[in-house]
C-alpha atoms as a PDB file:
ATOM      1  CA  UNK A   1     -17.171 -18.063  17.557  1.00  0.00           C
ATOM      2  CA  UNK A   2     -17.591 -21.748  16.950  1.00  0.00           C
ATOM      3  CA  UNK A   3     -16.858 -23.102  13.311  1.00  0.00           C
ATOM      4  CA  UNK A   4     -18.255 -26.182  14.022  1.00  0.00           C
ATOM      5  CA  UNK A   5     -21.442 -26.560  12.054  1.00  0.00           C
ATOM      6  CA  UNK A   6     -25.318 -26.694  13.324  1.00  0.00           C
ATOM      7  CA  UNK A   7     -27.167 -29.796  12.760  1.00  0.00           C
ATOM      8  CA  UNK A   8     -31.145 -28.980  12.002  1.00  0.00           C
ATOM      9  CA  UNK A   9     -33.086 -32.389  11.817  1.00  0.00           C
ATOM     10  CA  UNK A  10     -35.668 -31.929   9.740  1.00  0.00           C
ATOM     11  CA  UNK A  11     -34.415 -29.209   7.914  1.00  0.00           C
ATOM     12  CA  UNK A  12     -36.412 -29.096   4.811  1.00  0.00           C
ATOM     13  CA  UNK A  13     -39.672 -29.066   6.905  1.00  0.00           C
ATOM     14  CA  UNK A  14     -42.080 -25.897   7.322  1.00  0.00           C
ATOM     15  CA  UNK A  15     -40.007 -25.120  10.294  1.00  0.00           C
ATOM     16  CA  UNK A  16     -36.530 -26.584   9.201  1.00  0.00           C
ATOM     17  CA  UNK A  17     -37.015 -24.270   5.878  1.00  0.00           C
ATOM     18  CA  UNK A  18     -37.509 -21.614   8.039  1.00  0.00           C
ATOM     19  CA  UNK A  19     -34.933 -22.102  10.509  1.00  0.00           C
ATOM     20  CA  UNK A  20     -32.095 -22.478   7.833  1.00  0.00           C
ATOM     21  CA  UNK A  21     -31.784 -19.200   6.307  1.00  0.00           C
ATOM     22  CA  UNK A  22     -31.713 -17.613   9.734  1.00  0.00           C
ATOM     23  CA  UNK A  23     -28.905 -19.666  10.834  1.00  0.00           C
ATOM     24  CA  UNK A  24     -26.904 -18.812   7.997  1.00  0.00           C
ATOM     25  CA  UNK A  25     -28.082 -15.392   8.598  1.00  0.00           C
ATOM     26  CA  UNK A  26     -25.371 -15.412  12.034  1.00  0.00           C
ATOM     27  CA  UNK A  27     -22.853 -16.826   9.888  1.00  0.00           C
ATOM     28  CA  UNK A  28     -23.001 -20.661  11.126  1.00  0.00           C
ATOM     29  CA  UNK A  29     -22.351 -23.466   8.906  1.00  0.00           C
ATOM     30  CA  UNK A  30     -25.603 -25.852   8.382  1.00  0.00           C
ATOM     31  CA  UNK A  31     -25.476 -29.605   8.060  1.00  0.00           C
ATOM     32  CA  UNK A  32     -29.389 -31.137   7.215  1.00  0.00           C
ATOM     33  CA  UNK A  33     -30.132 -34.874   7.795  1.00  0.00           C
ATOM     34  CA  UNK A  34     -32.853 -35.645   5.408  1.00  0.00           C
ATOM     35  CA  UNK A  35     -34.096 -38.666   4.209  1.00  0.00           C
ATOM     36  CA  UNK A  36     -33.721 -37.721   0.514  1.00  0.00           C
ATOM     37  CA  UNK A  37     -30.369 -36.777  -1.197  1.00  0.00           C
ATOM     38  CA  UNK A  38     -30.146 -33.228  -2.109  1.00  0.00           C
ATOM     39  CA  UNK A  39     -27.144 -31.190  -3.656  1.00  0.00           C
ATOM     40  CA  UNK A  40     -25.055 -28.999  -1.496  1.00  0.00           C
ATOM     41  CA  UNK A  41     -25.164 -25.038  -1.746  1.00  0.00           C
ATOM     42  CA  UNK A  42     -25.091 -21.588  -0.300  1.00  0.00           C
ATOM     43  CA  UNK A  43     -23.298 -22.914   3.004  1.00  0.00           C
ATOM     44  CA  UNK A  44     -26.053 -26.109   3.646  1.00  0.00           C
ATOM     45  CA  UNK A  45     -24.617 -29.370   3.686  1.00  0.00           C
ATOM     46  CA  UNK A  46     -27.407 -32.674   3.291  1.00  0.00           C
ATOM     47  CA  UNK A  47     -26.671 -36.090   4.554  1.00  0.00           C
ATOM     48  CA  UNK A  48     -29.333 -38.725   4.276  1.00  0.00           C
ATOM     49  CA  UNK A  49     -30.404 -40.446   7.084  1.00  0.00           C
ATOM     50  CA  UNK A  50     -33.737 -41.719   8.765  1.00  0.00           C
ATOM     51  CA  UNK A  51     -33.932 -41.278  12.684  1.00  0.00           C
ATOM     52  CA  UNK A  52     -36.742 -43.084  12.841  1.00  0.00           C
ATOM     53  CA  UNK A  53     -34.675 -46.266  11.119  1.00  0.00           C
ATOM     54  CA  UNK A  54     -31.832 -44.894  13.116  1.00  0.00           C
ATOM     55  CA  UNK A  55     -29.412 -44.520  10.028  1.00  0.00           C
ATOM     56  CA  UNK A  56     -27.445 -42.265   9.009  1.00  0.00           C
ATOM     57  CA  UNK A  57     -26.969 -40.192  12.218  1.00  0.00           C
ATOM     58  CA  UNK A  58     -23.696 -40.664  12.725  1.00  0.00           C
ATOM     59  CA  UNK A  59     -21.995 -39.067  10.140  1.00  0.00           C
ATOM     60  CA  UNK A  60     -24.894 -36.420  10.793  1.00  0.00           C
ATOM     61  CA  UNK A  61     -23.395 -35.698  13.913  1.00  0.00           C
ATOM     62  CA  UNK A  62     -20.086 -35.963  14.086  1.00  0.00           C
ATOM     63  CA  UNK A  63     -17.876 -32.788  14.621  1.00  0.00           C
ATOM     64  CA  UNK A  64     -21.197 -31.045  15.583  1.00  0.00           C
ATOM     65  CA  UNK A  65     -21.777 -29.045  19.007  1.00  0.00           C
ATOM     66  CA  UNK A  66     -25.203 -28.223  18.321  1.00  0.00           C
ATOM     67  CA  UNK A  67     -28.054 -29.694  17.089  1.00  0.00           C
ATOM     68  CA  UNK A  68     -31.741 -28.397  16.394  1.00  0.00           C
ATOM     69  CA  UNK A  69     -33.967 -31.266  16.358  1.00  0.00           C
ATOM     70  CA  UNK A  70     -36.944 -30.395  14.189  1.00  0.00           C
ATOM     71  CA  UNK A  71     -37.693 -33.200  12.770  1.00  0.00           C
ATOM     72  CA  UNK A  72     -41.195 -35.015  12.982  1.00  0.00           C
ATOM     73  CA  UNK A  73     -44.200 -37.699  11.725  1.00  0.00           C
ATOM     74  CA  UNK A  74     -47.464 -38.655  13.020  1.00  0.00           C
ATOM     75  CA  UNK A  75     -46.041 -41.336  14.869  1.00  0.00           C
ATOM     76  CA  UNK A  76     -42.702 -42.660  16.348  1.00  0.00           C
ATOM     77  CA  UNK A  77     -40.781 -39.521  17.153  1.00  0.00           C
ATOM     78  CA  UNK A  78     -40.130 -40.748  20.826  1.00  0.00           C
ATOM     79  CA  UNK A  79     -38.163 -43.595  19.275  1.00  0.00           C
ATOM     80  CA  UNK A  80     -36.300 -41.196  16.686  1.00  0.00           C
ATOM     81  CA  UNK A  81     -35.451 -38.802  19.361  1.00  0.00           C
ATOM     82  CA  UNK A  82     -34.402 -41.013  21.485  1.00  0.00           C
ATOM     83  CA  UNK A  83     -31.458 -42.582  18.612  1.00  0.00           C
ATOM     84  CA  UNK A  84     -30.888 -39.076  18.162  1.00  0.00           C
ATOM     85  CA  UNK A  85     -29.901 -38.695  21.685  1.00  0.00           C
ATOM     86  CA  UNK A  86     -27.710 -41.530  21.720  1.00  0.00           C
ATOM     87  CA  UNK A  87     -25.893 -40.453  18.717  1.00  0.00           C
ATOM     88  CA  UNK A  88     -25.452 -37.075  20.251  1.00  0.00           C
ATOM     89  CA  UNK A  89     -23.795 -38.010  22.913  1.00  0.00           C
ATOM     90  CA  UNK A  90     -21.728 -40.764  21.431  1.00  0.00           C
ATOM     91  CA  UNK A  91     -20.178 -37.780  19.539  1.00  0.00           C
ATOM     92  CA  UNK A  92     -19.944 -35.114  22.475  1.00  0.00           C
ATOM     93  CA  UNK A  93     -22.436 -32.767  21.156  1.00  0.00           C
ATOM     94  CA  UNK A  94     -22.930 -29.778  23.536  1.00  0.00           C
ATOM     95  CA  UNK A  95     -26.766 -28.648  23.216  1.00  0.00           C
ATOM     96  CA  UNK A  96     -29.283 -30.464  21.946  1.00  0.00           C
ATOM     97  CA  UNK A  97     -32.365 -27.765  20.837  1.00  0.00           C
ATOM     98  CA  UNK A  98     -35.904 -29.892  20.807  1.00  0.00           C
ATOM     99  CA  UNK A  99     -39.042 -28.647  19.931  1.00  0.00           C
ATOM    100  CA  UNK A 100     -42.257 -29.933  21.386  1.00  0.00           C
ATOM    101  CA  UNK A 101     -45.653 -28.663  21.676  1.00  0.00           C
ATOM    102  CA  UNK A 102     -47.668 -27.126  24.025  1.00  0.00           C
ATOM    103  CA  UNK A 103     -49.948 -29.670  26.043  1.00  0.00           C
ATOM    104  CA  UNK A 104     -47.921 -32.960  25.648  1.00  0.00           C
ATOM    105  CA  UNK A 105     -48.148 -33.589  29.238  1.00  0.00           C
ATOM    106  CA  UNK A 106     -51.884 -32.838  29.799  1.00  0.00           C
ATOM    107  CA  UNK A 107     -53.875 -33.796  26.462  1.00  0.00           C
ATOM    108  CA  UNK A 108     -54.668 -37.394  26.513  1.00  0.00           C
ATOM    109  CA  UNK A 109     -54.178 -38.132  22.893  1.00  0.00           C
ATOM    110  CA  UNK A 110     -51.619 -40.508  21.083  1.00  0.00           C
ATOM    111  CA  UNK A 111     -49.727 -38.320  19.144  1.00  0.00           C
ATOM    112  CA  UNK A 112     -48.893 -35.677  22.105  1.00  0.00           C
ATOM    113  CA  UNK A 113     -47.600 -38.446  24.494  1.00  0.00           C
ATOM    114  CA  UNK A 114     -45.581 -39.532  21.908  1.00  0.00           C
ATOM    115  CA  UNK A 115     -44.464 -35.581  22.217  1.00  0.00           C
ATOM    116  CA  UNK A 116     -44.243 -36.671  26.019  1.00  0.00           C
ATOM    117  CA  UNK A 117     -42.446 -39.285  25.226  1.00  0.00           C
ATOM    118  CA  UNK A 118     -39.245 -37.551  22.791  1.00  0.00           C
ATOM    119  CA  UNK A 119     -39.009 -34.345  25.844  1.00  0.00           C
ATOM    120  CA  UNK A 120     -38.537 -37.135  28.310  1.00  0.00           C
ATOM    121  CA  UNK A 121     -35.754 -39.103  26.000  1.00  0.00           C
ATOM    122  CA  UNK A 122     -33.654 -35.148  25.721  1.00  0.00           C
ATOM    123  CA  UNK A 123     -33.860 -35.031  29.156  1.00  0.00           C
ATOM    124  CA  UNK A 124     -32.739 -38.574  29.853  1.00  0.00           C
ATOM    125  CA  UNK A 125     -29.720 -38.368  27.944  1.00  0.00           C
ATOM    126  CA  UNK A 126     -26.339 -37.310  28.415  1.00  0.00           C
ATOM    127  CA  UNK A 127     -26.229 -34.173  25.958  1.00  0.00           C
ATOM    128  CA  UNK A 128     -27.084 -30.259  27.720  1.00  0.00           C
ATOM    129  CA  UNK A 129     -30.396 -29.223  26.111  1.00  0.00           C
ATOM    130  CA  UNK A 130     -32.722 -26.778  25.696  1.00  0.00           C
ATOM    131  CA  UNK A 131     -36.811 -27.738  24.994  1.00  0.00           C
ATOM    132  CA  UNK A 132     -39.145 -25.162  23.303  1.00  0.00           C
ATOM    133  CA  UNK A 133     -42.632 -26.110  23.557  1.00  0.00           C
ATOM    134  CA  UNK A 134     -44.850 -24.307  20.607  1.00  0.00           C
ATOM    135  CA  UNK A 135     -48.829 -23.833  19.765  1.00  0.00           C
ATOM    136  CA  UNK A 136     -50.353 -25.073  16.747  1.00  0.00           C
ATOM    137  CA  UNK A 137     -48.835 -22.897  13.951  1.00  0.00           C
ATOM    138  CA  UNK A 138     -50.395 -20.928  11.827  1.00  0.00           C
ATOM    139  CA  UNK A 139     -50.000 -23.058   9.005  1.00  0.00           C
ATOM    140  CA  UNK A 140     -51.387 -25.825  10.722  1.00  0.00           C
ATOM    141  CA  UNK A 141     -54.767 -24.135  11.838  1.00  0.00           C
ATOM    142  CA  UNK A 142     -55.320 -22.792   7.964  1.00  0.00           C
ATOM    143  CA  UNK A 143     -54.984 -26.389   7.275  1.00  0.00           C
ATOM    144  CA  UNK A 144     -57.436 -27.186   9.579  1.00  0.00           C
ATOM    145  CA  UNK A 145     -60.075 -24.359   8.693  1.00  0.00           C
ATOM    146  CA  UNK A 146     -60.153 -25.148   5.238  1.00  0.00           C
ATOM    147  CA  UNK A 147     -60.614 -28.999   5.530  1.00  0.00           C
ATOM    148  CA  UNK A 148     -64.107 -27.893   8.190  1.00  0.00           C
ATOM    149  CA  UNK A 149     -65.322 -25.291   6.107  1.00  0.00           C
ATOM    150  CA  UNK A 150     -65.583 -27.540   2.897  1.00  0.00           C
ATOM    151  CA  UNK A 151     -67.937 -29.328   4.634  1.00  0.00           C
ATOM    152  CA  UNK A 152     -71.847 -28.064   3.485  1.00  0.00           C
ATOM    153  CA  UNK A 153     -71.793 -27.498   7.421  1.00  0.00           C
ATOM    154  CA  UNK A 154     -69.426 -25.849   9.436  1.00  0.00           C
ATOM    155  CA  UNK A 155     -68.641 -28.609  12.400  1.00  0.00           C
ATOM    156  CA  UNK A 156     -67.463 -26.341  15.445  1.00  0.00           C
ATOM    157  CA  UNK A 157     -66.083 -27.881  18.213  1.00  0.00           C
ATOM    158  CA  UNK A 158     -67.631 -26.488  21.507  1.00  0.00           C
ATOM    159  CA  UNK A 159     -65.240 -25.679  23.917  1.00  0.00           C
ATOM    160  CA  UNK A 160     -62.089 -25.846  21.944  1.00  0.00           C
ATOM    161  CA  UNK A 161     -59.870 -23.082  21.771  1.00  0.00           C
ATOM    162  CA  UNK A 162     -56.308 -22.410  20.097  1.00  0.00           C
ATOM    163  CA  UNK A 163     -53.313 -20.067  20.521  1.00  0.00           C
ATOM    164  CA  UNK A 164     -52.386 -20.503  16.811  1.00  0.00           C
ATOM    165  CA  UNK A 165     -48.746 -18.874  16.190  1.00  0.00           C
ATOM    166  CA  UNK A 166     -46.843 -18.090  13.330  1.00  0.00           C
ATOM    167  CA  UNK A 167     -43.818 -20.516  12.281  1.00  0.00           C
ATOM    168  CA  UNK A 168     -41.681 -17.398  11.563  1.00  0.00           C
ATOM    169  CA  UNK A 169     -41.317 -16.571  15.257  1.00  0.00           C
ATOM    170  CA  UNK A 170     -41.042 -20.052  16.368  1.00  0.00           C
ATOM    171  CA  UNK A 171     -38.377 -20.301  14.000  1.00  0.00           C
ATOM    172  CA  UNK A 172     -36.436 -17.105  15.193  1.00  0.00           C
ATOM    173  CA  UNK A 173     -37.153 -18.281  18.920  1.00  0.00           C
ATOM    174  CA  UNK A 174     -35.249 -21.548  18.489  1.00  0.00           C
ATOM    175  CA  UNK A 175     -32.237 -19.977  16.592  1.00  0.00           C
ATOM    176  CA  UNK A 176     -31.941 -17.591  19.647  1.00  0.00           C
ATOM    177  CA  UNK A 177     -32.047 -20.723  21.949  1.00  0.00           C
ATOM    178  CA  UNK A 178     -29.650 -22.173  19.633  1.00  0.00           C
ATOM    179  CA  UNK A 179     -26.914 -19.690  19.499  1.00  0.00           C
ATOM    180  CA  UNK A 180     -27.335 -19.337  23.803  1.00  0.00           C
ATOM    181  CA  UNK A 181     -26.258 -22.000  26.168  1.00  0.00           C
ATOM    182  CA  UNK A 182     -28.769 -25.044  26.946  1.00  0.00           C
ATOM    183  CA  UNK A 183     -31.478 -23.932  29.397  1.00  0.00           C
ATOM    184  CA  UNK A 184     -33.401 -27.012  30.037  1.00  0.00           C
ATOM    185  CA  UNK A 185     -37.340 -26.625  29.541  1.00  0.00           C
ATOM    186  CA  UNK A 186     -37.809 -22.795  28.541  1.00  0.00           C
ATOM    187  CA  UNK A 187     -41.414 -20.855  28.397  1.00  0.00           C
ATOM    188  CA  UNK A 188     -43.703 -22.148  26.425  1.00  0.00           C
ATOM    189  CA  UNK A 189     -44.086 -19.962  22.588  1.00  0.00           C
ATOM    190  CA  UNK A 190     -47.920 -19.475  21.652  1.00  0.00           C
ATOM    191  CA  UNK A 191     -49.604 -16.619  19.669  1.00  0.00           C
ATOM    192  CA  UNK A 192     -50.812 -13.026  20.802  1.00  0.00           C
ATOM    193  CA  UNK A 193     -54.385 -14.108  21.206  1.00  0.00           C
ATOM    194  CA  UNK A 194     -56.371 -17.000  22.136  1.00  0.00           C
ATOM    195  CA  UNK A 195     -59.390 -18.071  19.773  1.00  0.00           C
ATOM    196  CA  UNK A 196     -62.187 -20.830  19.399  1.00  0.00           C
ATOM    197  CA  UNK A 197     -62.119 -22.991  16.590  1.00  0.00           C
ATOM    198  CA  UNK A 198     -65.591 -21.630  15.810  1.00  0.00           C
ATOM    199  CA  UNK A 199     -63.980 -18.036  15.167  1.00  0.00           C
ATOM    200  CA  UNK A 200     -60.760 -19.124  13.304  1.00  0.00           C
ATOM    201  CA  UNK A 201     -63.287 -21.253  10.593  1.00  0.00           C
ATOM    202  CA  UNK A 202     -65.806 -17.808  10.143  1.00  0.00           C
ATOM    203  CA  UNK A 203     -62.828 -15.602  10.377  1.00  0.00           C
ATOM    204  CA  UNK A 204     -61.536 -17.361   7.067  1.00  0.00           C
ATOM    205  CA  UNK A 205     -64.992 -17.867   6.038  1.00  0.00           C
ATOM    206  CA  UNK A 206     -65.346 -14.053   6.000  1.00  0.00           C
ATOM    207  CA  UNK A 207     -61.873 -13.514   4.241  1.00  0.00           C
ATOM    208  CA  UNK A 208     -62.613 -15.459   1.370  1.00  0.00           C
ATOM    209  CA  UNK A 209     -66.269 -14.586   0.718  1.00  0.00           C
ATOM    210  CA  UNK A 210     -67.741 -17.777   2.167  1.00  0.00           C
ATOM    211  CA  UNK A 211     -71.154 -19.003   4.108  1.00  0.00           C
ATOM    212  CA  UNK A 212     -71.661 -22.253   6.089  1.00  0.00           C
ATOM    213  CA  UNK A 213     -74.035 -23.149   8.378  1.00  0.00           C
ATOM    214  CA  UNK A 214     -72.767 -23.629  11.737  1.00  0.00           C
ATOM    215  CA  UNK A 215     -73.330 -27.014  13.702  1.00  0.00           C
ATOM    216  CA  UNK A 216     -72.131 -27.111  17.442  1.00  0.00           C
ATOM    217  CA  UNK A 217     -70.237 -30.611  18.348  1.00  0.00           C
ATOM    218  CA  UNK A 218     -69.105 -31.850  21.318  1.00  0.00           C
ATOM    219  CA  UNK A 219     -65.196 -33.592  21.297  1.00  0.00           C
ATOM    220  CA  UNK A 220     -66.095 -36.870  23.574  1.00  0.00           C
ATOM    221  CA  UNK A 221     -63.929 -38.353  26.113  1.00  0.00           C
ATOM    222  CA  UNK A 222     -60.798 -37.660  28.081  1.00  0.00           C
ATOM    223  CA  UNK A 223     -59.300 -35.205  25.062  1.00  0.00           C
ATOM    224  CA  UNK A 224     -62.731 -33.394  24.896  1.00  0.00           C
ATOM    225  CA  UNK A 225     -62.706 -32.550  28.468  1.00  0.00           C
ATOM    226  CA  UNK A 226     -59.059 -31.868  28.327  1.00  0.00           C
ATOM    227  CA  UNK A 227     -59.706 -29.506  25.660  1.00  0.00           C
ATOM    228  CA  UNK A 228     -62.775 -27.582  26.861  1.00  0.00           C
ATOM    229  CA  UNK A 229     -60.378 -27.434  30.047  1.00  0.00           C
ATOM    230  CA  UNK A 230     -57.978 -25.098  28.312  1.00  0.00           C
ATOM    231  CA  UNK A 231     -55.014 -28.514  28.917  1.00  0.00           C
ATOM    232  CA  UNK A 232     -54.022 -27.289  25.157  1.00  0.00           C
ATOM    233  CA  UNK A 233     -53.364 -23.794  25.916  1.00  0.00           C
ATOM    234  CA  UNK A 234     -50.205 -21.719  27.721  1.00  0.00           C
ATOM    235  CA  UNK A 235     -51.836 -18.503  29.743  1.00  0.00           C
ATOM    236  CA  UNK A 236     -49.256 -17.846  32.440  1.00  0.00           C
ATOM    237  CA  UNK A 237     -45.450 -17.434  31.648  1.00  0.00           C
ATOM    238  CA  UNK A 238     -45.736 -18.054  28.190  1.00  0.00           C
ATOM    239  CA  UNK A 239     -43.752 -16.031  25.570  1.00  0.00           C
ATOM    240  CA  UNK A 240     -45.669 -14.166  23.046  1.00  0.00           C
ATOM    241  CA  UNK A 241     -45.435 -14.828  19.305  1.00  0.00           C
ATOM    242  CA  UNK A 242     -45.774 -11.223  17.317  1.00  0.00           C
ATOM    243  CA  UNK A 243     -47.978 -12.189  14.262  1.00  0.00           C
ATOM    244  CA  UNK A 244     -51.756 -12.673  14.387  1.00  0.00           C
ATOM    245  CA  UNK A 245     -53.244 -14.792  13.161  1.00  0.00           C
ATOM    246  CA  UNK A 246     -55.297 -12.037  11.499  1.00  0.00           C
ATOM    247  CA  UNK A 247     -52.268 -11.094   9.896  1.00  0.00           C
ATOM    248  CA  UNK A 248     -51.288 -14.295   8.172  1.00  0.00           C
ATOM    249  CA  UNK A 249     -54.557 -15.270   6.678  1.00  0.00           C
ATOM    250  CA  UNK A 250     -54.870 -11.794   5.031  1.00  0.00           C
ATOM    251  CA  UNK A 251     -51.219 -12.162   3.824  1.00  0.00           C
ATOM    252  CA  UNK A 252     -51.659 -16.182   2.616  1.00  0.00           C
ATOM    253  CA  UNK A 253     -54.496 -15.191   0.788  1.00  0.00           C
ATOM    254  CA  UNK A 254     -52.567 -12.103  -0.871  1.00  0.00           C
ATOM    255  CA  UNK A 255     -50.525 -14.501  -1.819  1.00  0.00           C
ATOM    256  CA  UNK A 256     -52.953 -17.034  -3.575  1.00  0.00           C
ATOM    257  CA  UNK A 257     -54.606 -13.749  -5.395  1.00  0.00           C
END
């Protein structure tokens, strides 16, 4: 086994916190590039750096032969990807892991051709790699229930449907890929079960007690045809997550009490 240690860009992300611990788990030293200083312990080591700035990736990456590249903003991660990949293979790293999400080539929105954008700078470059495309997580969707249903109407989005999945099996999915040689563009990940925004907001309308009206909208334009197209979701060849969606509202609300 290699004693080299595994490089997890944004490591102290929802993802990146996850990822950790599991990697430790199979007995690999961790090195974290984060943008804030943060003490050393229980077999994590943090460097500062900024990919997006381009510092600090250096030191990140020497003596590494694998790297997880979790990091990500709202905007820019083509560019920090892409002085990842230099760095990477200025420094002979031997798999590059990347995760993307699931409709960067077919949703005509900024943010997922900038998605686009950071698969096409992995593949580009000289380091083996392995890219992991993902639905929205879990987390993300709550996020997204609870900002329409505090509206005195519930907004729902006609035609748009998700394949929310939980960041626990992404997680264990990319520490797999990880740990195995690169394999280039590898099934998408998405949840068990495919749902319209409409259901996900009464679903945790129902969970926590809660009524709203319900007001059909219509997305406009190129992304709202895209997404009443199904361009967002994985149906054939996909691997399945293994926790509902079900599941992790009743057990995030357990948890709030």
């Amino acid at each position: 086994m290699t004693t080299s240690p595994v490089l997890v860009t944004g490591g102290t992300g929802t993802l990146g916190r996850l990822v950790v611990p599991l990697l430790r788990g199979s007995g690999r030293q961790v090195r974290v590039l984060s943008r804030r200083a943060r003490p050393d312990g229980d077999g994590v080591e943090y460097l500062t750096g900024d990919l997006l700035k381009g510092e600090g990736i250096g030191p990140a990456v020497d003596g590494v032969e694998t790297v997880l590249n979790l990091a990500g903003g709202p905007k820019g991660d083509d560019v920090a990807t892409g002085h990842l990949v230099r760095a990477a293979s200025e420094a002979g790293v031997r798999h590059l892991v990347h995760i993307s999400v699931v409709g960067a080539d077919s949703v005509p929105l900024g943010f997922l051709r900038t998605q686009l954008a950071a698969e096409q700078a992995v593949a580009a470059g000289a380091v083996p790699w392995t890219v992991l495309r993902a639905a929205q997580f879990h987390d993300f969707v709550l996020n997204l229930v609870r900002t329409l249903t505090k509206l005195p109407v519930l907004l729902a989005p006609g035609g748009m449907r998700l394949q929310p999945v939980d960041a626990r099996d992404v997680a264990a999915r990319l520490v797999d890929l990880a740990l195995a040689a690169p394999a280039g563009r590898v099934p998408d990940l998405v949840g068990p079960t495919v749902y319209g925004v409409a259901e996900l907001s009464r679903s945790y309308l129902r969970a926590t007690g809660s009524r709203r009206p319900m007001l059909p909208v219509r997305i406009p334009g190129r992304a709202g045809r895209a997404y009443r197209a199904g361009a967002n979701l994985s149906l054939d060849g996909a691997t399945m997550g293994k926790r509902t969606w079900e599941e992790f509202l009743a057990e995030r609300l357990a948890q709030r009490g």
